[in-house]
C-alpha atoms as a PDB file:
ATOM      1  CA  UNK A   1       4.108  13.014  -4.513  1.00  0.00           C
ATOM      2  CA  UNK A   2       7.420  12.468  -6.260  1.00  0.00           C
ATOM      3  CA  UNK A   3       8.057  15.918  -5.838  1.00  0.00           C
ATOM      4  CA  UNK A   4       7.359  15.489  -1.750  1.00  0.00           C
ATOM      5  CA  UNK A   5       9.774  12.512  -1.667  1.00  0.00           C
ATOM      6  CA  UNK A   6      12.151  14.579  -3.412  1.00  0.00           C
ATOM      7  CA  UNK A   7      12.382  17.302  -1.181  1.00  0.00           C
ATOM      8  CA  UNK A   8      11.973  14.978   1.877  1.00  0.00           C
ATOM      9  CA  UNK A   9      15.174  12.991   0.997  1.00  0.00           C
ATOM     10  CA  UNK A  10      17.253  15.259  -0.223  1.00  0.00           C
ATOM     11  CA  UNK A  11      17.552  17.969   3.272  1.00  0.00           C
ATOM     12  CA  UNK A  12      20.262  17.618   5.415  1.00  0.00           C
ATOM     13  CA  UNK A  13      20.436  15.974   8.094  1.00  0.00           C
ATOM     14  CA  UNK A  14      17.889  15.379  10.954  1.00  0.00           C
ATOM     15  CA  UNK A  15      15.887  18.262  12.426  1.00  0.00           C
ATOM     16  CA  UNK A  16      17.651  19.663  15.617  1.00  0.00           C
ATOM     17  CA  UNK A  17      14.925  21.129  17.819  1.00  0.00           C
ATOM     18  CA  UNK A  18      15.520  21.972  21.507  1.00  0.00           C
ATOM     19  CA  UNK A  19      18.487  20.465  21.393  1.00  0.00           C
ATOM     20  CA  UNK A  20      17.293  17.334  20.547  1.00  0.00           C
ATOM     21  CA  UNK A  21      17.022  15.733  16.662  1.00  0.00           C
ATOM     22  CA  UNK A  22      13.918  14.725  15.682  1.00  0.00           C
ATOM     23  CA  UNK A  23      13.028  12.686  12.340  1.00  0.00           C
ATOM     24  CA  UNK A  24      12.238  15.186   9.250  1.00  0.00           C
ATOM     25  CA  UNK A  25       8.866  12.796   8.647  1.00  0.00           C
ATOM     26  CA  UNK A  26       6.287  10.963  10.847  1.00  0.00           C
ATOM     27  CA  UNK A  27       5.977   7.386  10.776  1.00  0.00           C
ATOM     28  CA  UNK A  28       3.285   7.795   8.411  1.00  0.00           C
ATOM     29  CA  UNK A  29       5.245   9.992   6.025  1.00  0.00           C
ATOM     30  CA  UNK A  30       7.983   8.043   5.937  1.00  0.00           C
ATOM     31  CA  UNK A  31       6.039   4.421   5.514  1.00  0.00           C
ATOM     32  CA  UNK A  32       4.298   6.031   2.444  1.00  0.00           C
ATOM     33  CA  UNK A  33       7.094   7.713   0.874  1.00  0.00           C
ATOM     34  CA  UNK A  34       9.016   4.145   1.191  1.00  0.00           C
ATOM     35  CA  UNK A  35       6.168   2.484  -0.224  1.00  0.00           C
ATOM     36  CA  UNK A  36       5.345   5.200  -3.248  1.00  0.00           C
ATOM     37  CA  UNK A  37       8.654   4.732  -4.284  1.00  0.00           C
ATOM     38  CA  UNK A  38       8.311   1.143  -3.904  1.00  0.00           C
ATOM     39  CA  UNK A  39       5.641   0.490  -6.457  1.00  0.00           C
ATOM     40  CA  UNK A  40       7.045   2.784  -8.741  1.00  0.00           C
ATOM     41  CA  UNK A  41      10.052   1.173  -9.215  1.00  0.00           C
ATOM     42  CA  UNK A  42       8.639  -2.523  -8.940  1.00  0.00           C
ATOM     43  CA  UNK A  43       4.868  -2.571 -10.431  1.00  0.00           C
ATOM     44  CA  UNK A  44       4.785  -3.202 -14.293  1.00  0.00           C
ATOM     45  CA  UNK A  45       1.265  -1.970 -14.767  1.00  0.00           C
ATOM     46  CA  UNK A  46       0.999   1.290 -17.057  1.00  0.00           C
ATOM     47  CA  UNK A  47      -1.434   2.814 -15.815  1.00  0.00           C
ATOM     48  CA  UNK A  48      -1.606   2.437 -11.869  1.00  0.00           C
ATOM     49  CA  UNK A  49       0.930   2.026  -9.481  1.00  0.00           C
ATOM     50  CA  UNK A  50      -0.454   0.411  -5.898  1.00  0.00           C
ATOM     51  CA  UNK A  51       1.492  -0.257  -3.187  1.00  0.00           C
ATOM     52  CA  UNK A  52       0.319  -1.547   0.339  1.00  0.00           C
ATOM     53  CA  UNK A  53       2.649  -1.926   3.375  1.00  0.00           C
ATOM     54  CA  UNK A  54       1.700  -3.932   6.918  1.00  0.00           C
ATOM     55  CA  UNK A  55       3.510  -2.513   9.401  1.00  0.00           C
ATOM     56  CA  UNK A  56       3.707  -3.662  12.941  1.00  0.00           C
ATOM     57  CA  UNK A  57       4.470  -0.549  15.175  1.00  0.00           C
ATOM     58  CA  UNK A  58       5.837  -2.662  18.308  1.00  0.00           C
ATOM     59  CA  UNK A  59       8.789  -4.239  15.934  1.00  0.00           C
ATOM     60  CA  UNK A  60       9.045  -1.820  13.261  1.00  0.00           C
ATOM     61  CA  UNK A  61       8.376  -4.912  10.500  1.00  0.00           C
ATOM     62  CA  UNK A  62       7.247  -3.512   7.217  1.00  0.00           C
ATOM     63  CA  UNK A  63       5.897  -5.977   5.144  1.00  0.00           C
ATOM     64  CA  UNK A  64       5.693  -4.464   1.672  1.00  0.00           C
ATOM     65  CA  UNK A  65       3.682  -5.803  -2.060  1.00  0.00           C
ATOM     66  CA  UNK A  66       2.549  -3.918  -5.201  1.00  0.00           C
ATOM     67  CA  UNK A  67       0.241  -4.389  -8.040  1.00  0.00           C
ATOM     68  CA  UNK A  68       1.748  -7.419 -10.259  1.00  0.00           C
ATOM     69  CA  UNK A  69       1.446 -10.644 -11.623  1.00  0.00           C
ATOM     70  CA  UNK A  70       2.527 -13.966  -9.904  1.00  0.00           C
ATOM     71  CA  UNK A  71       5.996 -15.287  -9.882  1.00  0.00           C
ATOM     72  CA  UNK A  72       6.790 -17.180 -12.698  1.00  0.00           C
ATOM     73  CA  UNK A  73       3.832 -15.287 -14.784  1.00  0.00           C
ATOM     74  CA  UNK A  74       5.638 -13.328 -17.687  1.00  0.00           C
ATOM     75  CA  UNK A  75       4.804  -9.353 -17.713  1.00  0.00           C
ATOM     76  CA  UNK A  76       3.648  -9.412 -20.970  1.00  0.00           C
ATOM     77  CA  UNK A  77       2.922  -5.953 -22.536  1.00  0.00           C
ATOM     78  CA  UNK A  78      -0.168  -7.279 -24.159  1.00  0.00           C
ATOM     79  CA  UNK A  79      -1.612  -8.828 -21.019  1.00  0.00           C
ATOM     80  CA  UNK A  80      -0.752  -5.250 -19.355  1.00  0.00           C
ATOM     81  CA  UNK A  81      -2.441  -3.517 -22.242  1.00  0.00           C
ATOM     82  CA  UNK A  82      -5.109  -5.396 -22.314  1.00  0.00           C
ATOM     83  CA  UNK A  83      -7.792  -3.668 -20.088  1.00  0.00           C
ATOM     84  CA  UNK A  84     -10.749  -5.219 -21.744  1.00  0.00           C
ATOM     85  CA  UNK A  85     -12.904  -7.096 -19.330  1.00  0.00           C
ATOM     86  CA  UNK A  86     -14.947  -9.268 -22.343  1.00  0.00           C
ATOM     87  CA  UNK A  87     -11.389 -10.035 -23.787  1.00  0.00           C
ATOM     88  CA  UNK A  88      -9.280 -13.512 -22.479  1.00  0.00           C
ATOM     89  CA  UNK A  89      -6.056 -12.971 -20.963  1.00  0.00           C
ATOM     90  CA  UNK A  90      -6.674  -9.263 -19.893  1.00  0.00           C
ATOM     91  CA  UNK A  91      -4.553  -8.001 -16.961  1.00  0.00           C
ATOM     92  CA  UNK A  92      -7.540  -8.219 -14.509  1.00  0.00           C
ATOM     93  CA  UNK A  93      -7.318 -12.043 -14.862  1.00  0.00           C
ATOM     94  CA  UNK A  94      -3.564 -12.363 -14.236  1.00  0.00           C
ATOM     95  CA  UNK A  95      -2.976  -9.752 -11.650  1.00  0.00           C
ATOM     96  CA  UNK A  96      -2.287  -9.447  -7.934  1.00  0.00           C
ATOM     97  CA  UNK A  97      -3.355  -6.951  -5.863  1.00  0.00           C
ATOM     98  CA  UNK A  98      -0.997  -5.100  -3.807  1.00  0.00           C
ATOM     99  CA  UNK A  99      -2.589  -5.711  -0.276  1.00  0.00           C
ATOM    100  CA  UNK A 100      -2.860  -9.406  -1.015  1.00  0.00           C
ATOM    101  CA  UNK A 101       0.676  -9.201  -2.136  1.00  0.00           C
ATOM    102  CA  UNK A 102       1.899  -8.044   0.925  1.00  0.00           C
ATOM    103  CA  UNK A 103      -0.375 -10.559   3.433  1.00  0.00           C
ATOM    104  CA  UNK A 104       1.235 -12.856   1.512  1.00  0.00           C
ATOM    105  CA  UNK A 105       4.475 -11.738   2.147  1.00  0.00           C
ATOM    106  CA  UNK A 106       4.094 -11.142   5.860  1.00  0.00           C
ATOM    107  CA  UNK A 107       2.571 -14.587   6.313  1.00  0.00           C
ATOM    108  CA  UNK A 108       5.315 -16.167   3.839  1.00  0.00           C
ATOM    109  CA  UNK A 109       7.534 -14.471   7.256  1.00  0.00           C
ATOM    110  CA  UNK A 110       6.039 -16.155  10.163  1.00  0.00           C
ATOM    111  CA  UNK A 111       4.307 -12.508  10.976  1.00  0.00           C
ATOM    112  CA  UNK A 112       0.873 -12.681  12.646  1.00  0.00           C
ATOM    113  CA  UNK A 113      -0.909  -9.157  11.316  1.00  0.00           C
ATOM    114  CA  UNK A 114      -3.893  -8.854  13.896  1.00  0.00           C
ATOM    115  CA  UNK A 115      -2.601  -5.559  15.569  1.00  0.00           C
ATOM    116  CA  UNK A 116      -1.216  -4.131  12.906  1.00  0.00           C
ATOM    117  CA  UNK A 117      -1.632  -1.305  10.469  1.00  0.00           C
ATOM    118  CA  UNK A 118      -2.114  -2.140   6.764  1.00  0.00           C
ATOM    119  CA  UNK A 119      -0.743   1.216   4.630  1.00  0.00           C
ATOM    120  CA  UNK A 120      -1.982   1.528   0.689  1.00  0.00           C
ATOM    121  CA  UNK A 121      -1.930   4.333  -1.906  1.00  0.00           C
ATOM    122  CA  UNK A 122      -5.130   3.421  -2.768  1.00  0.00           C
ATOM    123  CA  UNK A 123      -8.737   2.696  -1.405  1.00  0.00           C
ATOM    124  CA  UNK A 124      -8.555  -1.352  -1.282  1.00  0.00           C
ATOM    125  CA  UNK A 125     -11.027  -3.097  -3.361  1.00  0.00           C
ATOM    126  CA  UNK A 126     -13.725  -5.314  -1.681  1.00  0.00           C
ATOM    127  CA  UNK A 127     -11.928  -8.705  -3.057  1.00  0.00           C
ATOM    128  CA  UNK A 128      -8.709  -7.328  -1.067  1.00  0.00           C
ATOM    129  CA  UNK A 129     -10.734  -6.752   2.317  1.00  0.00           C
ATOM    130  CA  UNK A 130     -12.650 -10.010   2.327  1.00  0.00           C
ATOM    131  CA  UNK A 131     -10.324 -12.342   1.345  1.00  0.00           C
ATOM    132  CA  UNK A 132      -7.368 -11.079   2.998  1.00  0.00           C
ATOM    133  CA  UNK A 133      -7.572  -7.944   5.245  1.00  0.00           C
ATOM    134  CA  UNK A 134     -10.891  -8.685   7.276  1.00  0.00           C
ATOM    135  CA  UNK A 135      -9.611 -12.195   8.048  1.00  0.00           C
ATOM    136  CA  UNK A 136      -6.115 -11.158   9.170  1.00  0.00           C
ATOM    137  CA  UNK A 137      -7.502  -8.852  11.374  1.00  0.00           C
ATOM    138  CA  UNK A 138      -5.934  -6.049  10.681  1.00  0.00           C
ATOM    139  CA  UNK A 139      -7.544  -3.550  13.016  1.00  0.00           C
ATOM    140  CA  UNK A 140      -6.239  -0.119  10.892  1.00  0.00           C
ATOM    141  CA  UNK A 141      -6.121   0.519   7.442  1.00  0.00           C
ATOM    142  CA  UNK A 142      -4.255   3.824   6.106  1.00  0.00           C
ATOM    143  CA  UNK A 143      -4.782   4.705   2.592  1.00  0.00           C
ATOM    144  CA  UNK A 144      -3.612   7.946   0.214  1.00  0.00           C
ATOM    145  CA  UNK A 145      -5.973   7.822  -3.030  1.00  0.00           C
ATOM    146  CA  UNK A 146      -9.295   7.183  -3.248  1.00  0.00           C
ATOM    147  CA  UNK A 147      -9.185   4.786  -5.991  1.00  0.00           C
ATOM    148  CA  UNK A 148     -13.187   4.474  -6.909  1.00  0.00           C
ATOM    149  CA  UNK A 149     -14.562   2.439  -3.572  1.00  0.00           C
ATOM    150  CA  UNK A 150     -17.170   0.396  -4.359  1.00  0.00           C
ATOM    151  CA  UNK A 151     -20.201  -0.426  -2.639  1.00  0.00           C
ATOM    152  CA  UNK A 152     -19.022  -3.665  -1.459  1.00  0.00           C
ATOM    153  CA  UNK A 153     -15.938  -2.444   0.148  1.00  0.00           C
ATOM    154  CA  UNK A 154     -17.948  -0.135   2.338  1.00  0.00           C
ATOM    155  CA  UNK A 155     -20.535  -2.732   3.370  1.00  0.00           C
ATOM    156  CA  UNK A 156     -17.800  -4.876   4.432  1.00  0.00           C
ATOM    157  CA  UNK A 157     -15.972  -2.613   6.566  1.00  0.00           C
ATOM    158  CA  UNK A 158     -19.461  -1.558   7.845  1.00  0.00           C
ATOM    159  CA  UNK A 159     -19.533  -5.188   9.635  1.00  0.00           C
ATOM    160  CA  UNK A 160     -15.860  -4.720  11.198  1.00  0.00           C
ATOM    161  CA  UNK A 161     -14.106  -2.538  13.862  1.00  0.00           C
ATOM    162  CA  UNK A 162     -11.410  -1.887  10.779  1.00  0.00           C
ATOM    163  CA  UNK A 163     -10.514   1.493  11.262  1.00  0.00           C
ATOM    164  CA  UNK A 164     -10.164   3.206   8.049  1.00  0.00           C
ATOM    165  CA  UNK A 165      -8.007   6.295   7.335  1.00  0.00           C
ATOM    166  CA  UNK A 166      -7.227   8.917   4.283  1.00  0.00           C
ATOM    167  CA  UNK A 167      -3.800  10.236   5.350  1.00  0.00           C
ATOM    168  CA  UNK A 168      -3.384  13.989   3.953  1.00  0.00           C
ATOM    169  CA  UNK A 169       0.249  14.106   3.867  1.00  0.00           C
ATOM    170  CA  UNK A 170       2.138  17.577   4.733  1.00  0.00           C
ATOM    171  CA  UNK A 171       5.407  17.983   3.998  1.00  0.00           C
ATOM    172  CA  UNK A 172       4.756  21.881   4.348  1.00  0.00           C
ATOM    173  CA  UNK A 173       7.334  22.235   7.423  1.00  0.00           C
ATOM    174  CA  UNK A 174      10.112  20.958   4.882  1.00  0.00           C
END
């Protein structure tokens, strides 16, 4: 992906076609490539890097989180090393999930989510959907990785109208 972003950001200028420039990435594209870079440069956690965006299409608002712990909540190396779940303290018990991160964030703003899009580089867990995405009502969710769904997550979605969408990016025509 890095490599993608890479390439993406470093052509010049915008694409000139029919006389007429056009961006050199969708909206989709460019939401993810802003939000890969995102929680690269702001998540702590070693081993996985999640982002999730909401974006609301008729404003352009792009309400952005990543995988971390709360404010005020030191980022410990050995709570982020700790990945045992029969161990206190492990980063499971301190950590905030990227999707709730940004619903917070977007509520925090005075934004109202219900016909927006939610974007995340990973499937979102069932916790994520039930306590924050299925109530917002969020109508589409865009996602890059299938990070292991579980059975819950589908079941859930199963009683929505949640529209739910791998995105293959191609940056091919760059």
């Amino acid at each position: 992906m890095i490599d993608l972003i890479k390439k993406l950001i470093t052509q010049e200028g915008a694409v000139a076609s029919k006389g007429l420039y056009e961006s050199r990435a969708g909206m989709d594209e460019s939401i993810f490539a802003v939000l890969y870079v995102w929680a690269e440069l702001r998540s702590k956690d070693p081993n996985t890097k999640v982002g999730a965006a909401i974006y609301d299409s008729s404003t352009g608002a792009l309400h952005m989180g990543y995988n971390g712990f709360n404010h005020g909540v030191p980022d410990e190396k050995e709570a982020w090393d700790n990945r045992d779940l029969e161990v206190a303290h492990n980063k499971y018990t301190k950590i905030v999930h990227a999707e709730a991160n940004a619903m917070m964030k977007a509520l925090q703003a005075g934004f109202k989510p219900e016909h927006s899009t939610m974007f995340c580089t990973h499937w979102p867990c069932h916790r994520c959907l039930k306590d924050f995405i299925i109530p917002s009502k969020i109508k589409t969710i865009k996602y890059l990785q299938n990070y292991p769904p579980d059975a819950e997550s589908y079941e859930l979605l199963r009683h929505t109208d949640i529209k739910i969408v791998q995105v293959r990016l191609d940056f091919s025509g760059l």
